[in-house]
Protein backbone atom coordinates (compact mmCIF):
# COMPACT_ATOMS: atom_id res chain seq x y z
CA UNK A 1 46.38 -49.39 -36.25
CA UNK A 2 43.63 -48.95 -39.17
CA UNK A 3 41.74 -51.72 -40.36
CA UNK A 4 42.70 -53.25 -42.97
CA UNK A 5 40.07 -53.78 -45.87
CA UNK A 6 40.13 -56.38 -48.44
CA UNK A 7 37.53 -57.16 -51.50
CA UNK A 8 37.30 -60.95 -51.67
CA UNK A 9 37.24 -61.58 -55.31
CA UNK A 10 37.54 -59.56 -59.13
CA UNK A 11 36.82 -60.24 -62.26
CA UNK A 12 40.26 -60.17 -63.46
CA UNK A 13 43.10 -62.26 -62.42
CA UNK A 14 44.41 -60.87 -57.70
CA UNK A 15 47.90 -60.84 -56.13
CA UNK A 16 49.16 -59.33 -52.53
CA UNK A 17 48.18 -58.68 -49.08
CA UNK A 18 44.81 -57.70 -47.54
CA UNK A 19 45.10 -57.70 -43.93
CA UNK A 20 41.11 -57.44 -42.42
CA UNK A 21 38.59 -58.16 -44.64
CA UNK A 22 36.31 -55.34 -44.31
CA UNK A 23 34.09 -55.17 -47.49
CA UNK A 24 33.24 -58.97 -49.24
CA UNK A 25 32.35 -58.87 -52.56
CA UNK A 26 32.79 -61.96 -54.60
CA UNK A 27 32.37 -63.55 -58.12
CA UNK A 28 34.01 -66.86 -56.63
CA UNK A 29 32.93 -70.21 -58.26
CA UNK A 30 31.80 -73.54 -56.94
CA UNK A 31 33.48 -74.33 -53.33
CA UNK A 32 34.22 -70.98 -52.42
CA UNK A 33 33.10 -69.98 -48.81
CA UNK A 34 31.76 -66.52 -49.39
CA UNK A 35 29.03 -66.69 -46.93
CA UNK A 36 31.58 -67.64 -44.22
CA UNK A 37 34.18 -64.85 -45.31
CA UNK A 38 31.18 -62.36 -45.00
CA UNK A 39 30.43 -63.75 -41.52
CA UNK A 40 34.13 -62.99 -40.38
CA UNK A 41 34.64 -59.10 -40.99
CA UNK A 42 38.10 -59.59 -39.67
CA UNK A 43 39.84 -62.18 -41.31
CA UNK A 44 43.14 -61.85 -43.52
CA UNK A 45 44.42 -62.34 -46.84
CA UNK A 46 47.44 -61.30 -48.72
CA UNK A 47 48.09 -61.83 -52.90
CA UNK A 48 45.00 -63.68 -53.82
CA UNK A 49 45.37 -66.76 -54.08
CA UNK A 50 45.74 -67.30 -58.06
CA UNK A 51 48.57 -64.37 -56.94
CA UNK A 52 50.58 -66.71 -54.88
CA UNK A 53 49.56 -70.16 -56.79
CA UNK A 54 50.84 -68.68 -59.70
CA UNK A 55 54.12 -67.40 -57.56
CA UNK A 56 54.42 -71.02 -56.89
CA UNK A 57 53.93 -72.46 -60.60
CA UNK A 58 56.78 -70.07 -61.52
CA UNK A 59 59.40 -71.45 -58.52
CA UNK A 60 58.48 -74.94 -59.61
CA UNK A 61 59.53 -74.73 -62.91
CA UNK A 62 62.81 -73.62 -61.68
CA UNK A 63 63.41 -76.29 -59.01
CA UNK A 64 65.87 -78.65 -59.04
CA UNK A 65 64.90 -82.52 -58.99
CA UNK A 66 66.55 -82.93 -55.39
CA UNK A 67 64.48 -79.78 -54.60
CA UNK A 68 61.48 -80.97 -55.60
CA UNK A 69 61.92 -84.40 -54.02
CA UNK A 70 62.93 -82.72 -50.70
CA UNK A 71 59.59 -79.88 -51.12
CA UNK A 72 57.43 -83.13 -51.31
CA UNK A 73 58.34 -84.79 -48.91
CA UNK A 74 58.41 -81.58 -46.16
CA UNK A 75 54.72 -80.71 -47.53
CA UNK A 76 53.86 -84.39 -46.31
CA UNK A 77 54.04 -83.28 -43.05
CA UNK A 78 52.03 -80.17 -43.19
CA UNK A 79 48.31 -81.18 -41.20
CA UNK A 80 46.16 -79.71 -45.06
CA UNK A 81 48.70 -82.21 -46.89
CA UNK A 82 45.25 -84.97 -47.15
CA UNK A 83 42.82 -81.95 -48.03
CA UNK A 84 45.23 -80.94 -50.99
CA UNK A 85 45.35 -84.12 -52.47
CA UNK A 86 41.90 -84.44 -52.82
CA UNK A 87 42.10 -81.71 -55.15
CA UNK A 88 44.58 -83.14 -57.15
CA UNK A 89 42.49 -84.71 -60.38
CA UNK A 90 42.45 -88.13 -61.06
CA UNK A 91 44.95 -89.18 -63.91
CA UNK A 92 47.66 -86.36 -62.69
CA UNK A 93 50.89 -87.37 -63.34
CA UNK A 94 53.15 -87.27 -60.74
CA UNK A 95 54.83 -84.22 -61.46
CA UNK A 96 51.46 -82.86 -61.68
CA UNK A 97 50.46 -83.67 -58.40
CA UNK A 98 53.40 -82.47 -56.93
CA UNK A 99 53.06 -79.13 -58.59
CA UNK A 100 50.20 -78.74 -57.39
CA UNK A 101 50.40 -79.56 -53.94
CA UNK A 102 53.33 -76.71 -54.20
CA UNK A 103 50.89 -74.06 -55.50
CA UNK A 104 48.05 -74.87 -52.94
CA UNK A 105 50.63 -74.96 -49.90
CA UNK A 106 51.57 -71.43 -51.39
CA UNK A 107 48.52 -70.60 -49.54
CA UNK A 108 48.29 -72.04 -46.74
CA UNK A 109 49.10 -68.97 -44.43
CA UNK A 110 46.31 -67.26 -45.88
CA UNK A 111 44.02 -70.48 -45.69
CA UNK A 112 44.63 -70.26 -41.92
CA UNK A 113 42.96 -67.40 -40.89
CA UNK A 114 39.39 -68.90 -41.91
CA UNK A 115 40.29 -72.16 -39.97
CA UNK A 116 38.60 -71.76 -36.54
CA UNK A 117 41.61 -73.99 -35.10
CA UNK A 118 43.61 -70.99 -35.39
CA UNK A 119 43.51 -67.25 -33.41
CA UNK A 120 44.66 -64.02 -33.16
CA UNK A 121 46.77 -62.61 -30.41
CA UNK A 122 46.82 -59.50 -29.21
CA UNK A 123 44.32 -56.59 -29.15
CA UNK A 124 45.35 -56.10 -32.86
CA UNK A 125 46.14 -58.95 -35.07
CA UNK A 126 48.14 -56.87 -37.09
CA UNK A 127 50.20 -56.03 -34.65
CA UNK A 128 52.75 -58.30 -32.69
CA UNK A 129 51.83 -58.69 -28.88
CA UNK A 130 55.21 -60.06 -27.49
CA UNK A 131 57.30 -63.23 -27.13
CA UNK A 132 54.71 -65.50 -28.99
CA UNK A 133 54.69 -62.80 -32.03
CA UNK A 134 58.08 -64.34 -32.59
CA UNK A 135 58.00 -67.92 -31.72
CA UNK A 136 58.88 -71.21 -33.69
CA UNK A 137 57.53 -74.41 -32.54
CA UNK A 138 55.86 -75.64 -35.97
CA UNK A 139 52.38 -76.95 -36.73
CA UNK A 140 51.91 -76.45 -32.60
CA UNK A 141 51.76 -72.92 -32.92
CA UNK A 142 47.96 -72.10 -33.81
CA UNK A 143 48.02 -68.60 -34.33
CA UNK A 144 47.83 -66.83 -37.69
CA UNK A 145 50.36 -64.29 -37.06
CA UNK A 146 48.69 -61.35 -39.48
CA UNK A 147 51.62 -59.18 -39.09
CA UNK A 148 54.19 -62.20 -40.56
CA UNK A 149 52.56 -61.28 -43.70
CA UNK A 150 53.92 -57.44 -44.42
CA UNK A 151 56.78 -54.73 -43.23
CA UNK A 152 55.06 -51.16 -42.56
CA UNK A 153 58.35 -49.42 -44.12
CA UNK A 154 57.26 -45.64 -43.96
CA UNK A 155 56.62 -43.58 -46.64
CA UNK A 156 56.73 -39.93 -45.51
CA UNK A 157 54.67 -37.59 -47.65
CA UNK A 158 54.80 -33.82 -45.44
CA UNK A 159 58.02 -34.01 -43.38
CA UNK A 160 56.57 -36.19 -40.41
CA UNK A 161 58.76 -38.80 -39.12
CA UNK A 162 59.80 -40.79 -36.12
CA UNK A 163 57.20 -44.36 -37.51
CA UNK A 164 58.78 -47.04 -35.66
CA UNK A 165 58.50 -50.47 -37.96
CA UNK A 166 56.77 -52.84 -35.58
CA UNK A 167 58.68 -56.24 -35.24
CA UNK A 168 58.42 -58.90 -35.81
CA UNK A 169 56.93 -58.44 -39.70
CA UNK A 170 57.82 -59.88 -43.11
CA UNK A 171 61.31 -59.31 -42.94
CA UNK A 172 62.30 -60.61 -40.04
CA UNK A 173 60.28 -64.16 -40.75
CA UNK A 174 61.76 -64.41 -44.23
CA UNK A 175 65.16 -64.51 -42.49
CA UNK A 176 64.19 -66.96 -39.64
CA UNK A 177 62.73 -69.49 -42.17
CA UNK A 178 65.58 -69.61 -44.17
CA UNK A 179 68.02 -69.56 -41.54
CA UNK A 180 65.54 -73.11 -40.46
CA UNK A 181 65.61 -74.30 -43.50
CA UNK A 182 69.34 -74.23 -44.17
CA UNK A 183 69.66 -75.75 -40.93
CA UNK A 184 69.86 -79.40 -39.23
CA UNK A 185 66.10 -78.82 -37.38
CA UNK A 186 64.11 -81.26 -37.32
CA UNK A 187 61.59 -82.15 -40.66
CA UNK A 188 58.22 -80.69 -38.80
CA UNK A 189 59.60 -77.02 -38.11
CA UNK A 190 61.49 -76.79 -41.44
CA UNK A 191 57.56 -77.86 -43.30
CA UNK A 192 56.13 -75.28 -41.49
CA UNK A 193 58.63 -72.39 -42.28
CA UNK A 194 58.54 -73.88 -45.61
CA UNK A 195 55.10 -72.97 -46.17
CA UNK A 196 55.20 -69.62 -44.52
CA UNK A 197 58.19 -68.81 -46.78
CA UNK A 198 56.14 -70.35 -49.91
CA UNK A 199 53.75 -67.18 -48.53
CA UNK A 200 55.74 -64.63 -47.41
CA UNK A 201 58.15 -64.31 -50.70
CA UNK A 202 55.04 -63.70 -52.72
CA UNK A 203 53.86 -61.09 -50.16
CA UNK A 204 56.67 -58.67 -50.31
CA UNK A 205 56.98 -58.28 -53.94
CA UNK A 206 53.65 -56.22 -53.17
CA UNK A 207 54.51 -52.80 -53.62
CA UNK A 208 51.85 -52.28 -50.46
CA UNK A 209 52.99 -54.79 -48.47
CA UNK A 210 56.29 -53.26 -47.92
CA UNK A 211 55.02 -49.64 -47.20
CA UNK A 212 52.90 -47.54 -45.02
CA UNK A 213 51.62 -44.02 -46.22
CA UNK A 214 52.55 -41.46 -43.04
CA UNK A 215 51.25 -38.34 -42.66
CA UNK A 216 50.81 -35.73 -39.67
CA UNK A 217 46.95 -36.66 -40.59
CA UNK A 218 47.80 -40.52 -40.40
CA UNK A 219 50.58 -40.56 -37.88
CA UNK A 220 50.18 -44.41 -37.80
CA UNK A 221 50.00 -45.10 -41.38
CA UNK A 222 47.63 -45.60 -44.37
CA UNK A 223 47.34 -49.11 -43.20
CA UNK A 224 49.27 -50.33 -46.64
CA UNK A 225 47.07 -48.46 -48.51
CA UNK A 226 43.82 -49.87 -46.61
CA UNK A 227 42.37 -46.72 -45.43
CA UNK A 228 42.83 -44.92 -49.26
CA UNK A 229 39.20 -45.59 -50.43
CA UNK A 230 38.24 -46.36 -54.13
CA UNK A 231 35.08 -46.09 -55.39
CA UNK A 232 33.49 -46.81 -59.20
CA UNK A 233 34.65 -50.19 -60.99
CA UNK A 234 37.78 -50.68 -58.62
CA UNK A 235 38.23 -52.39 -54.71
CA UNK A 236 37.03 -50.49 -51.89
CA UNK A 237 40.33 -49.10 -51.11
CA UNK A 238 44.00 -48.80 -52.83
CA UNK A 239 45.63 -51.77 -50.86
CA UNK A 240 42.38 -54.26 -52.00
CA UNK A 241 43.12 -53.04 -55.86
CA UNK A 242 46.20 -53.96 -55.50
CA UNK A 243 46.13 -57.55 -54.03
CA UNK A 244 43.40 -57.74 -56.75
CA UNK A 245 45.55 -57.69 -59.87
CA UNK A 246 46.10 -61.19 -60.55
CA UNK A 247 43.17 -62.52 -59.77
CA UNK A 248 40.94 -63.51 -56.49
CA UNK A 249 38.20 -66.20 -57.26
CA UNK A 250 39.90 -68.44 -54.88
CA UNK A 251 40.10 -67.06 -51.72
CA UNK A 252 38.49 -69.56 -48.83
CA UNK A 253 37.99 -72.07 -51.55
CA UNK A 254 37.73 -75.98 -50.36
CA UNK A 255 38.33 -77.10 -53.81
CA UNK A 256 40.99 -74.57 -55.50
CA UNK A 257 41.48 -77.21 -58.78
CA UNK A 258 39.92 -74.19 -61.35
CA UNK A 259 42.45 -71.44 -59.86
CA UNK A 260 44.93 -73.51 -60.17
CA UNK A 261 44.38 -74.03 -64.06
CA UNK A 262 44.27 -70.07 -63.95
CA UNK A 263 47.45 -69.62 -62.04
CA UNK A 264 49.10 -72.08 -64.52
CA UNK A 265 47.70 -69.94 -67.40
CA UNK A 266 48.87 -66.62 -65.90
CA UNK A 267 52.72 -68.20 -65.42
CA UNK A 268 53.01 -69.77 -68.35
CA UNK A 269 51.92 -65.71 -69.87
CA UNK A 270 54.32 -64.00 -67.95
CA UNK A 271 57.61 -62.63 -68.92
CA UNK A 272 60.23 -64.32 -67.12
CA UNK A 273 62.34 -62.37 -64.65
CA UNK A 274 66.06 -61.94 -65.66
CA UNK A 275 68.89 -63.57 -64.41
CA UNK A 276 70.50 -60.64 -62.56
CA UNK A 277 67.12 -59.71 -60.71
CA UNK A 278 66.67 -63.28 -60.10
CA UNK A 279 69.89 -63.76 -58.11
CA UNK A 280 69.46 -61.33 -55.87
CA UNK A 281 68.83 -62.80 -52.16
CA UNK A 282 68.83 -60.09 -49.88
CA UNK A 283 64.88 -59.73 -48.53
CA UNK A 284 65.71 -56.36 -47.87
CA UNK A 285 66.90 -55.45 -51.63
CA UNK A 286 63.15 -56.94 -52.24
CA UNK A 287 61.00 -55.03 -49.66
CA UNK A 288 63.09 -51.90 -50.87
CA UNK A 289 62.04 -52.50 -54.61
CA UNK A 290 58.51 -52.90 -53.65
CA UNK A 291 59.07 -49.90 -50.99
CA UNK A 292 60.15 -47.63 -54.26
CA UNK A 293 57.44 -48.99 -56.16
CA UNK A 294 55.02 -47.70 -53.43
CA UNK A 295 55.94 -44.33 -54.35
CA UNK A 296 56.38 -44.38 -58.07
CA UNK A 297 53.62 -46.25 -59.21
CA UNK A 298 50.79 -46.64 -55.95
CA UNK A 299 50.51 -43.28 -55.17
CA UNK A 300 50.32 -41.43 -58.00
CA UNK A 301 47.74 -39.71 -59.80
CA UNK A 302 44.65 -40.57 -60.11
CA UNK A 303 45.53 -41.22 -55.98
CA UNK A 304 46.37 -38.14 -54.08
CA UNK A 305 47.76 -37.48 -50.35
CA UNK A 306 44.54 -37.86 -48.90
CA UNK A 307 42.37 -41.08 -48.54
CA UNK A 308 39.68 -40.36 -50.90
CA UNK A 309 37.66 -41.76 -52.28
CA UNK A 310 39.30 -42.30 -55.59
CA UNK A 311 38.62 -43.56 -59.42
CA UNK A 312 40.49 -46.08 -60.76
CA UNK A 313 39.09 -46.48 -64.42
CA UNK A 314 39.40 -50.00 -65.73
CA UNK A 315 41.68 -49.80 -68.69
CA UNK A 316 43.31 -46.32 -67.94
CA UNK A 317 47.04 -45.90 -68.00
CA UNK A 318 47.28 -46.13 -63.92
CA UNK A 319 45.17 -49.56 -64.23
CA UNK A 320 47.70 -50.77 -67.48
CA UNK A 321 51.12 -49.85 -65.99
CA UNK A 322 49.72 -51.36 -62.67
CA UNK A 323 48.91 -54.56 -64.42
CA UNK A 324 52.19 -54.75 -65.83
CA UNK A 325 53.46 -54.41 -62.67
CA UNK A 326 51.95 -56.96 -60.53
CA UNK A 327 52.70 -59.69 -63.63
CA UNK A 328 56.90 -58.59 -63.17
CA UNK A 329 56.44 -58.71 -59.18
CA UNK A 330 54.65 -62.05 -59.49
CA UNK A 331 57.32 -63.50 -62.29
CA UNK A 332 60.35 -62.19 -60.29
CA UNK A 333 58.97 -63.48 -56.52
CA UNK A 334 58.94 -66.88 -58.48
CA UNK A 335 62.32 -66.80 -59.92
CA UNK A 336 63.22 -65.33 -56.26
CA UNK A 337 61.37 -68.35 -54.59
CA UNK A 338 63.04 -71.30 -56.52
CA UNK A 339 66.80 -69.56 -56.07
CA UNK A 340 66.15 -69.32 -52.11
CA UNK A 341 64.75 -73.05 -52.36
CA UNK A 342 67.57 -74.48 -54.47
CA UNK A 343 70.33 -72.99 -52.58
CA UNK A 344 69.40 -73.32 -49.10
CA UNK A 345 66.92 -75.56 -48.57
CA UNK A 346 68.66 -78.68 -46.76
């Protein structure tokens, strides 16, 4: 499978998946690690992380006391839990700490794949390379699973077909850590499902990371949208844009205090989701929104059926409506996020 690309940081506020970091470009502040993310062409990311903190800030909100009481304590357990205090500022209530312990866990599966404890498997890391692709022993298991993070749904464009959806992928995780969390397990497994799901929920409300572009030119996919390039005041390529959106100045950060303050900014701007959307718990109703959204409002003009490059000019109606996009996607995987977590978290 294709590369997949990712641009590191915008100067706007970034969301969604980028699988391989290909191209590093950054306006991060203070603590972020750009030199180290430029040293490691191959490491992952998915929504940004202001996307996902501010996924986060919106579930919170919504949480129940006894939710929030049970979250804490589960986050305790997660091996980061001393790193993320440290970023909490001194005088934080405790509601405020616990918020945002919540938001920085929200990226912990991203934070991963620059922690040299951690590999990939496989000849691909974006693709799952048997039994251990699938496995669930907790905080044990030190690999960064890349292809937890999206489902390659096709999207046939000239009458190919016959894409087989590699498993496991986003879909298949998002039921397994809910089916853990509802459960009796024991504490450890159910923190780290936790945090993947914390993750994963955000990811798949990404248009691209529920969709893979197939053509008889690209028989295994655009890669999400990774091998469409960009070029002019945009990412390098389509999938990078759109994990882009909300905002990226914190990717690889040690100290992620200022995106935080962003991501509580964005989620207290957005619109909130409605009720009906809100309720609905079936991943697969999810990945099939963002699937449709894929085709109505990724690929479209200015982006054509080949991979480019392309223009993407800042402020035009493709950059507006996608804007307005990504803010409903990030406001309804919140509202999504605290449902799952007040329902069937145990």
């Amino acid at each position: 499978m294709t590369q997949r690309n990712a641009r590191l940081a915008t100067a706007r506020p970034n969301m969604f998946r980028c699988r391989y970091v290909h191209k590093a470009r950054s306006y991060a502040l203070g603590a972020c690690l750009l030199a180290f993310c430029l040293l490691l062409p191959t490491v992952l990311l998915a929504w940004g992380s202001i996307g996902h903190m501010t996924v986060a800030y919106v579930a919170y909100q919504k949480l129940t006391p006894a939710t929030k009481a049970r979250v804490r304590d589960l986050l305790k357990l997660n091996p980061d839990y001393a790193a993320w205090e440290k970023q909490v500022p001194a005088g934080a209530s405790a509601d405020e700490h616990d918020q945002m312990i919540f938001m920085i866990a929200a990226t912990w599966a991203d934070d991963i794949k620059g922690d040299s404890k951690y590999s990939d498997d496989g000849p691909n890391p974006n693709t799952p390379d048997g039994a251990s692709s699938s496995q669930s022993i907790g905080y044990t298991d030190l690999l960064r699973h890349h292809y937890w993070h999206f489902i390659d749904t096709p999207y046939y464009i000239d009458g190919t077909s016959g894409y087989t959806v590699p498993t496991p992928n986003a879909q298949t995780q998002i039921a397994a850590f809910r089916t853990v969390l509802s459960s009796t397990q024991p504490d450890d497994l159910k923190s780290y499902d936790l945090v993947w799901l914390l993750h994963l929920i955000g990811d798949i409300h990404q248009p691209l990371h529920a969709s893979t572009r197939v053509s008889a030119a690209e028989a295994k996919g655009d890669a999400g949208g990774n091998t469409v390039k960009l070029k002019g005041d945009a990412a390098s390529n389509l999938h990078s844009y759109w994990d882009d959106l909300p905002g990226a100045d914190c990717n690889f950060c040690n100290n992620k205090a200022h995106c935080v303050d962003r991501a509580i900014v964005l989620g207290k701007s957005l619109k909130p989701a409605t009720a009906k959307a809100s309720h609905i718990s079936d991943a697969a109703k999810w990945i099939s929104e963002s699937f449709n959204y894929s085709r109505t409002a990724v690929y479209k003009t200015p982006i054509a059926s080949a991979d480019g490059p392309y223009t993407i000019v800042p402020g035009a109606t493709y950059e507006r409506a996608a804007l307005a996009l990504a803010n409903r996607r990030v406001a309804l995987a919140g509202a999504r996020l605290a449902e799952v977590l007040n329902t069937e978290l145990k």
